[in-house]
PDB file of N, CA and C in Angstrom:
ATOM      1  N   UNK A   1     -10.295  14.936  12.463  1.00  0.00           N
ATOM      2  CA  UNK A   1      -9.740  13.590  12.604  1.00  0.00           C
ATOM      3  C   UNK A   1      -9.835  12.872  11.252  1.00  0.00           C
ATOM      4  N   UNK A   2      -8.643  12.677  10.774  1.00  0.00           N
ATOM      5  CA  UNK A   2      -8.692  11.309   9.250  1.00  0.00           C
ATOM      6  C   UNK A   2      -9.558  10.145   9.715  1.00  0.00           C
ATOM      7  N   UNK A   3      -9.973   9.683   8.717  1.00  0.00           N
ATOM      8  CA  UNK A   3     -10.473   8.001   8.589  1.00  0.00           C
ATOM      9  C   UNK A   3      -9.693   7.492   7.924  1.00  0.00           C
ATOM     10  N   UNK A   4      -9.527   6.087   8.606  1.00  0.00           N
ATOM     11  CA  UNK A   4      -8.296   5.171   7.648  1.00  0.00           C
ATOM     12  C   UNK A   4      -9.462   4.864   6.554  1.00  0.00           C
ATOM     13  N   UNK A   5      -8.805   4.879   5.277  1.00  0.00           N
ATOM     14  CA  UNK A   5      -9.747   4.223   4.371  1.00  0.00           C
ATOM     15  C   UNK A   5      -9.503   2.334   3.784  1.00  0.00           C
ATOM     16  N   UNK A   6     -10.097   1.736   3.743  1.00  0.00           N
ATOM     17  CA  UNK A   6      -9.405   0.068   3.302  1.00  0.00           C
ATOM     18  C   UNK A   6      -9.411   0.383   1.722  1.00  0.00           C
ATOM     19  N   UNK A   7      -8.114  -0.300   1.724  1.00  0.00           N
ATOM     20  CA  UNK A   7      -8.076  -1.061   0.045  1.00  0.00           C
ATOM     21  C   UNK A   7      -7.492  -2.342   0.060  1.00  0.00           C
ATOM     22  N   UNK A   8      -7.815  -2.708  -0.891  1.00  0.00           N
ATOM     23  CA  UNK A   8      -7.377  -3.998  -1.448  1.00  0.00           C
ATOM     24  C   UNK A   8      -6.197  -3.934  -2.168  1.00  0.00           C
ATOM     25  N   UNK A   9      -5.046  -4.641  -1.970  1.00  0.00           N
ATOM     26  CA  UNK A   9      -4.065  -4.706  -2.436  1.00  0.00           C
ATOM     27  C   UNK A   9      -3.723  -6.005  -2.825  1.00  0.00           C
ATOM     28  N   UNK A  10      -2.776  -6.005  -4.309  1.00  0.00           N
ATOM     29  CA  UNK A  10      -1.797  -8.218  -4.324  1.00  0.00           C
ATOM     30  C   UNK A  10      -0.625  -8.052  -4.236  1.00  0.00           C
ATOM     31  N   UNK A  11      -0.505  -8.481  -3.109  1.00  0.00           N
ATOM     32  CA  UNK A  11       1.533  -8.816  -2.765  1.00  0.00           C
ATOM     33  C   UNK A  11       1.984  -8.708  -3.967  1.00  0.00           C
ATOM     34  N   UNK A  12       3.103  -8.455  -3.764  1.00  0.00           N
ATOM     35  CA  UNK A  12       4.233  -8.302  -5.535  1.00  0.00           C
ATOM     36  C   UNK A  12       5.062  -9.504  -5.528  1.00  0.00           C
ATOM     37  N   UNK A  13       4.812 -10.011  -4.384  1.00  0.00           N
ATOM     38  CA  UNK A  13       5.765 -12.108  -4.033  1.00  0.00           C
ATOM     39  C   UNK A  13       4.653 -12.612  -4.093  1.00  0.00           C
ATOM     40  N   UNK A  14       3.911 -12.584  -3.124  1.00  0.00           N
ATOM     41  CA  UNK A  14       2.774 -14.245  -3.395  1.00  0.00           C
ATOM     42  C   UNK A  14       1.433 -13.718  -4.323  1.00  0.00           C
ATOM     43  N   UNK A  15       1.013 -12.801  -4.013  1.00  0.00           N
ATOM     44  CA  UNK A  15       0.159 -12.575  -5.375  1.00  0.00           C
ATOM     45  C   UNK A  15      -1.533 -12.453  -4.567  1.00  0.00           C
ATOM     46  N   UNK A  16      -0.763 -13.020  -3.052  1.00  0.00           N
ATOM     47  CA  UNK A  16      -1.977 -13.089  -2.400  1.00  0.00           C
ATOM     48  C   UNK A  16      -2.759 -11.799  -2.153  1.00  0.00           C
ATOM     49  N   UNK A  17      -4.483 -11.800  -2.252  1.00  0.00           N
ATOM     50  CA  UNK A  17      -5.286 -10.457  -1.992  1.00  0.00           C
ATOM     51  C   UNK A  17      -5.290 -10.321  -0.408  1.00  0.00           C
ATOM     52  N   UNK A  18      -5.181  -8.768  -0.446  1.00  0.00           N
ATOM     53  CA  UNK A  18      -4.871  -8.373   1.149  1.00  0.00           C
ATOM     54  C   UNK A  18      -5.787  -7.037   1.156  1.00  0.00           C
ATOM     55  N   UNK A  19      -6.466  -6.748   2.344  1.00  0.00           N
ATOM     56  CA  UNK A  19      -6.782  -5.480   2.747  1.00  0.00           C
ATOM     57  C   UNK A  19      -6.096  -4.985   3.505  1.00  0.00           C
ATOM     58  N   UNK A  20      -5.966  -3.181   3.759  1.00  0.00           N
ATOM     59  CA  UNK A  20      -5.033  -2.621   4.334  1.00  0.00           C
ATOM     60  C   UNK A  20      -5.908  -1.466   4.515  1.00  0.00           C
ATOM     61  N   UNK A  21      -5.789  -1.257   5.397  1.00  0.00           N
ATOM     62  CA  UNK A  21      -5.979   0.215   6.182  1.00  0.00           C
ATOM     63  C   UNK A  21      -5.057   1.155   5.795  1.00  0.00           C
ATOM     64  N   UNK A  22      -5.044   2.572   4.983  1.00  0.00           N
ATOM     65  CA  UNK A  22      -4.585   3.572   4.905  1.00  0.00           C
ATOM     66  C   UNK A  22      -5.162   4.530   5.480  1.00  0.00           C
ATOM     67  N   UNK A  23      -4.083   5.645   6.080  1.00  0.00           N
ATOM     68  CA  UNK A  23      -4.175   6.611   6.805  1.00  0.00           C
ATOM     69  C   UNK A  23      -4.076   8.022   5.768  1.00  0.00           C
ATOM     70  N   UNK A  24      -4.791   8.378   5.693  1.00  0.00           N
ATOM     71  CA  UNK A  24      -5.028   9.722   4.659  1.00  0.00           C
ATOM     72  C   UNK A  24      -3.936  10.716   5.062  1.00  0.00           C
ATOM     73  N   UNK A  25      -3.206  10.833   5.656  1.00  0.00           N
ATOM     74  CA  UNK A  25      -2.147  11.817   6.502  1.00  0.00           C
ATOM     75  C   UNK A  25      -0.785  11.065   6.056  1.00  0.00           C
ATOM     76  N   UNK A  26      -0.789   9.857   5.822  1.00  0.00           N
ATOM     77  CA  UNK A  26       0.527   9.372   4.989  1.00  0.00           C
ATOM     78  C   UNK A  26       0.119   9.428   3.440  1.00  0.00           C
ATOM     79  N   UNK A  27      -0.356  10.534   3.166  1.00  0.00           N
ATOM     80  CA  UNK A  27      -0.317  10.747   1.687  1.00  0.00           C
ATOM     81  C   UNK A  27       1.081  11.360   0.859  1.00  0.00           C
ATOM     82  N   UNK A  28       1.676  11.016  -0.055  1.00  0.00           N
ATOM     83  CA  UNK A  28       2.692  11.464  -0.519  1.00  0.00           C
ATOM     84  C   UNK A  28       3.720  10.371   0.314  1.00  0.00           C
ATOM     85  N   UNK A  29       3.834   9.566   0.992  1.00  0.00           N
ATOM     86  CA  UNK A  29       4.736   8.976   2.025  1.00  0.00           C
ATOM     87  C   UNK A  29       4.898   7.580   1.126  1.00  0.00           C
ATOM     88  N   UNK A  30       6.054   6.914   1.787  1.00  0.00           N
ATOM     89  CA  UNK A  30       6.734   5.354   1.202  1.00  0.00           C
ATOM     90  C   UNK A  30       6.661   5.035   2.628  1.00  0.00           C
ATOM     91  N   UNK A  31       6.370   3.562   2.893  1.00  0.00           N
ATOM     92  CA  UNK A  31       6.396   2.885   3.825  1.00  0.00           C
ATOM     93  C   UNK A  31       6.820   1.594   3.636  1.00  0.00           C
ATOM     94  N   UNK A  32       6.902   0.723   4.377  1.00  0.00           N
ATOM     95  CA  UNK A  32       7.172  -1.065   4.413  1.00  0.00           C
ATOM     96  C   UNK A  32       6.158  -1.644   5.765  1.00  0.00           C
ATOM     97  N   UNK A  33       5.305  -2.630   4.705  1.00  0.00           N
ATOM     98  CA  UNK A  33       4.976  -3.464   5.906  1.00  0.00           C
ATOM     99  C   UNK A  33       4.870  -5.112   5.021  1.00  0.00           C
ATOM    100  N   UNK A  34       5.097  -5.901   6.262  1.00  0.00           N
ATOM    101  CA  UNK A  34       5.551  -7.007   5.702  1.00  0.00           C
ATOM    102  C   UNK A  34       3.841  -7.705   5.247  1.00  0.00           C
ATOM    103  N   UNK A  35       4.167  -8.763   4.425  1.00  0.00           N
ATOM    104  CA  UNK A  35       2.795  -9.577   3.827  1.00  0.00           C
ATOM    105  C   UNK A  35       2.026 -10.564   4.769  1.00  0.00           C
ATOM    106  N   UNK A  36       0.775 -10.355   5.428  1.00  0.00           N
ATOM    107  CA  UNK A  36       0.862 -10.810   6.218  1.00  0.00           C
ATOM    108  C   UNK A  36       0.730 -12.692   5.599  1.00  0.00           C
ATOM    109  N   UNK A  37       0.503 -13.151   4.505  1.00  0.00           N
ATOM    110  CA  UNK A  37       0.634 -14.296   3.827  1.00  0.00           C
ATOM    111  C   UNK A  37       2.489 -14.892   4.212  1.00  0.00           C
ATOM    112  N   UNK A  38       3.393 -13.847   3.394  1.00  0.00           N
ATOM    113  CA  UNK A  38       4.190 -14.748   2.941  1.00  0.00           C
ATOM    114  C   UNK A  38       5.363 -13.929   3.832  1.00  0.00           C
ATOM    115  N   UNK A  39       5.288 -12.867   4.839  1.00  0.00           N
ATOM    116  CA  UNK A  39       6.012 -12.337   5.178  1.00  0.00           C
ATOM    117  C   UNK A  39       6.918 -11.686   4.877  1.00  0.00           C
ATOM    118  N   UNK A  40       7.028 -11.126   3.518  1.00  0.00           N
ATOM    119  CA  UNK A  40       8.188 -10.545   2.832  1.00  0.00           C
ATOM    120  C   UNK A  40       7.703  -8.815   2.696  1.00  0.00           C
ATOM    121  N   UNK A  41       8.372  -8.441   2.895  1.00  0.00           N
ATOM    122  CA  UNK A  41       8.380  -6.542   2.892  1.00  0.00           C
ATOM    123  C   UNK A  41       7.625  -5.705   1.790  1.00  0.00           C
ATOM    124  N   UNK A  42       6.279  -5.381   1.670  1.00  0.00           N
ATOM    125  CA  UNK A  42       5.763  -5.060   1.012  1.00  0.00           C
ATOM    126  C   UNK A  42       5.955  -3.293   0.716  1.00  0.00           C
ATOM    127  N   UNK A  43       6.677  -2.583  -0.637  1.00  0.00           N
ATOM    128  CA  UNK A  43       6.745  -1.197  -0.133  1.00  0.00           C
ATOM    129  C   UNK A  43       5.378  -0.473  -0.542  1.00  0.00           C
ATOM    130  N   UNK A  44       4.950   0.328  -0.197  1.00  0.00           N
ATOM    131  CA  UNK A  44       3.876   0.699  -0.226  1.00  0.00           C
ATOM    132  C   UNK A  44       4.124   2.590  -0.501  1.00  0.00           C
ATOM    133  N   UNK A  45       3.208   3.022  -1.661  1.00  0.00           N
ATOM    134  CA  UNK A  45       3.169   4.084  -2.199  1.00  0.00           C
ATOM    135  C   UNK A  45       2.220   4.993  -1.901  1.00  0.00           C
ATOM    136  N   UNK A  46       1.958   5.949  -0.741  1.00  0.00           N
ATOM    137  CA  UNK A  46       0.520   6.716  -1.207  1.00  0.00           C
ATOM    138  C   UNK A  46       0.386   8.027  -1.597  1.00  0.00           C
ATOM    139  N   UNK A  47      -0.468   7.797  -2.344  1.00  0.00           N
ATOM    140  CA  UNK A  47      -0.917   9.479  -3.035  1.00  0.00           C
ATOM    141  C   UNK A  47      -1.928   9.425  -3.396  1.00  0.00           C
ATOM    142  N   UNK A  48      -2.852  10.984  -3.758  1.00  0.00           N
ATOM    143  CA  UNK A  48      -3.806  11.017  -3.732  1.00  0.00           C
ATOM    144  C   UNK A  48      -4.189  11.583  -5.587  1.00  0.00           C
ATOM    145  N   UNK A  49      -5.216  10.699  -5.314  1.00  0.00           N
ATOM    146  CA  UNK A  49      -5.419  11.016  -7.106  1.00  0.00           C
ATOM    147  C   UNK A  49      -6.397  11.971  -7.725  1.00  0.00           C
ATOM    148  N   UNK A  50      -6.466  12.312  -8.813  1.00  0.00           N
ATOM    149  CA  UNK A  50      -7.226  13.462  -9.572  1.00  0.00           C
ATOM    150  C   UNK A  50      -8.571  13.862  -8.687  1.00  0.00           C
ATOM    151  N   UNK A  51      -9.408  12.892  -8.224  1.00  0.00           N
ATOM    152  CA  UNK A  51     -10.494  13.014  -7.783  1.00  0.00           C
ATOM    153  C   UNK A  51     -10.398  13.286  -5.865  1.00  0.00           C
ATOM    154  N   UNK A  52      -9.159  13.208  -5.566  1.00  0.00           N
ATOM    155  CA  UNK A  52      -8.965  13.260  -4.508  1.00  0.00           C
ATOM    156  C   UNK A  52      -9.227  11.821  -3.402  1.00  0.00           C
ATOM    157  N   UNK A  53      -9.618  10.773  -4.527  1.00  0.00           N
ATOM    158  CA  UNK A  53      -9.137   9.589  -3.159  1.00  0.00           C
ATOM    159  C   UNK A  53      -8.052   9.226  -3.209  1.00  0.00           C
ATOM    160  N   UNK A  54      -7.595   8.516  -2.321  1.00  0.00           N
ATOM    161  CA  UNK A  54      -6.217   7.623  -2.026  1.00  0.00           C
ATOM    162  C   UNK A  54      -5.979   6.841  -2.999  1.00  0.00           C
ATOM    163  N   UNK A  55      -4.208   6.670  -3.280  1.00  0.00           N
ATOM    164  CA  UNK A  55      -4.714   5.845  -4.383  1.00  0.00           C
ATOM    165  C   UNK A  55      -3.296   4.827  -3.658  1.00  0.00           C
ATOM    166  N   UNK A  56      -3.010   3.847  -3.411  1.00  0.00           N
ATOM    167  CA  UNK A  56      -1.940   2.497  -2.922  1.00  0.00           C
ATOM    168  C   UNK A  56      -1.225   2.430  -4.207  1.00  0.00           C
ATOM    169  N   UNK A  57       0.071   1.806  -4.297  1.00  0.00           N
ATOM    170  CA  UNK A  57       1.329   1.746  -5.172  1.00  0.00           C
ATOM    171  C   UNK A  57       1.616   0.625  -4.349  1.00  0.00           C
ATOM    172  N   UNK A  58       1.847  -0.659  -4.766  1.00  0.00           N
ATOM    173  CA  UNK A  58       2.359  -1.522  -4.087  1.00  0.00           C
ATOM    174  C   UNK A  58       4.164  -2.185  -4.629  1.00  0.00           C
ATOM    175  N   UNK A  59       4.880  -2.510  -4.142  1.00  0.00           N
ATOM    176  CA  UNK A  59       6.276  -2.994  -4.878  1.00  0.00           C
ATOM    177  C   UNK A  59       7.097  -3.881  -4.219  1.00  0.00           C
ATOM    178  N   UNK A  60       7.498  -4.994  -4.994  1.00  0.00           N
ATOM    179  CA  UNK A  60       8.880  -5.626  -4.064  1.00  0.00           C
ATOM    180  C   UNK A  60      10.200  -4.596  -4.033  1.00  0.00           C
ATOM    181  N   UNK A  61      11.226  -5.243  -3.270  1.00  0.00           N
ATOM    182  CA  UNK A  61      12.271  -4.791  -3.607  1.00  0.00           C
ATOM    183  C   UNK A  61      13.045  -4.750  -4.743  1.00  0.00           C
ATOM    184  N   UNK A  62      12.303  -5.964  -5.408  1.00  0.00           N
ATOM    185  CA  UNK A  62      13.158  -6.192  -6.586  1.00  0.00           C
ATOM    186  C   UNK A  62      12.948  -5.465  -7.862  1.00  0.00           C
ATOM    187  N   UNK A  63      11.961  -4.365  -7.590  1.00  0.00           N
ATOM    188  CA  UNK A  63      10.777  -3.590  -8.453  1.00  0.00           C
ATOM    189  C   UNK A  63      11.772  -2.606  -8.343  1.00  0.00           C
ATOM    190  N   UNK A  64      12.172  -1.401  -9.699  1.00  0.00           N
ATOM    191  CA  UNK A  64      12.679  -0.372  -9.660  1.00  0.00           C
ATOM    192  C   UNK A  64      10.971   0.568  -9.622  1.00  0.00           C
ATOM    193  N   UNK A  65      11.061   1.787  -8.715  1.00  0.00           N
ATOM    194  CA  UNK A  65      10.570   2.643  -8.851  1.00  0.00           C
ATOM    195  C   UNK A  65      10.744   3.727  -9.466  1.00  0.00           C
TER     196      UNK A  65
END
C-alpha cells in the first residue's frame, strides 16, 4: 500500500502556501486541481527525484512547460 506523502506547494496565481497530499503511484503523471485560496486550476507535475522522493512541479496555464 503507498502513503500519500504532504508537500508544500505556492499557487502560480495567488502565491498563497498550500499543503497537498501526493500519491506516490501518480509519479510521472500531470494533473489539475484547483487552489483551494483563489480557485484557479493549479497543474501539477510529479516525479520522482535522484534520491527517490517525490518531487511536485507546480504551473498556471499561462506557464509554458
Amino acid at each position: 500500500m503507498n502513503q500519500l506523502s504532504e508537500k508544500s506547494i505556492g499557487c502560480p496565481y495567488c502565491g498563497e502556501r498550500l499543503d497537498v497530499l501526493i500519491d506516490p503511484s501518480d509519479c510521472d503523471q500531470q494533473y489539475i486541481e484547483d487552489c483551494q485560496v483563489c480557485c484557479k486550476p493549479i497543474n501539477f507535475l510529479v516525479s520522482e527525484g535522484m534520491d527517490g522522493e517525490l518531487m511536485v512541479t507546480v504551473y498556471s496555464d499561462d506557464d509554458s512547460f
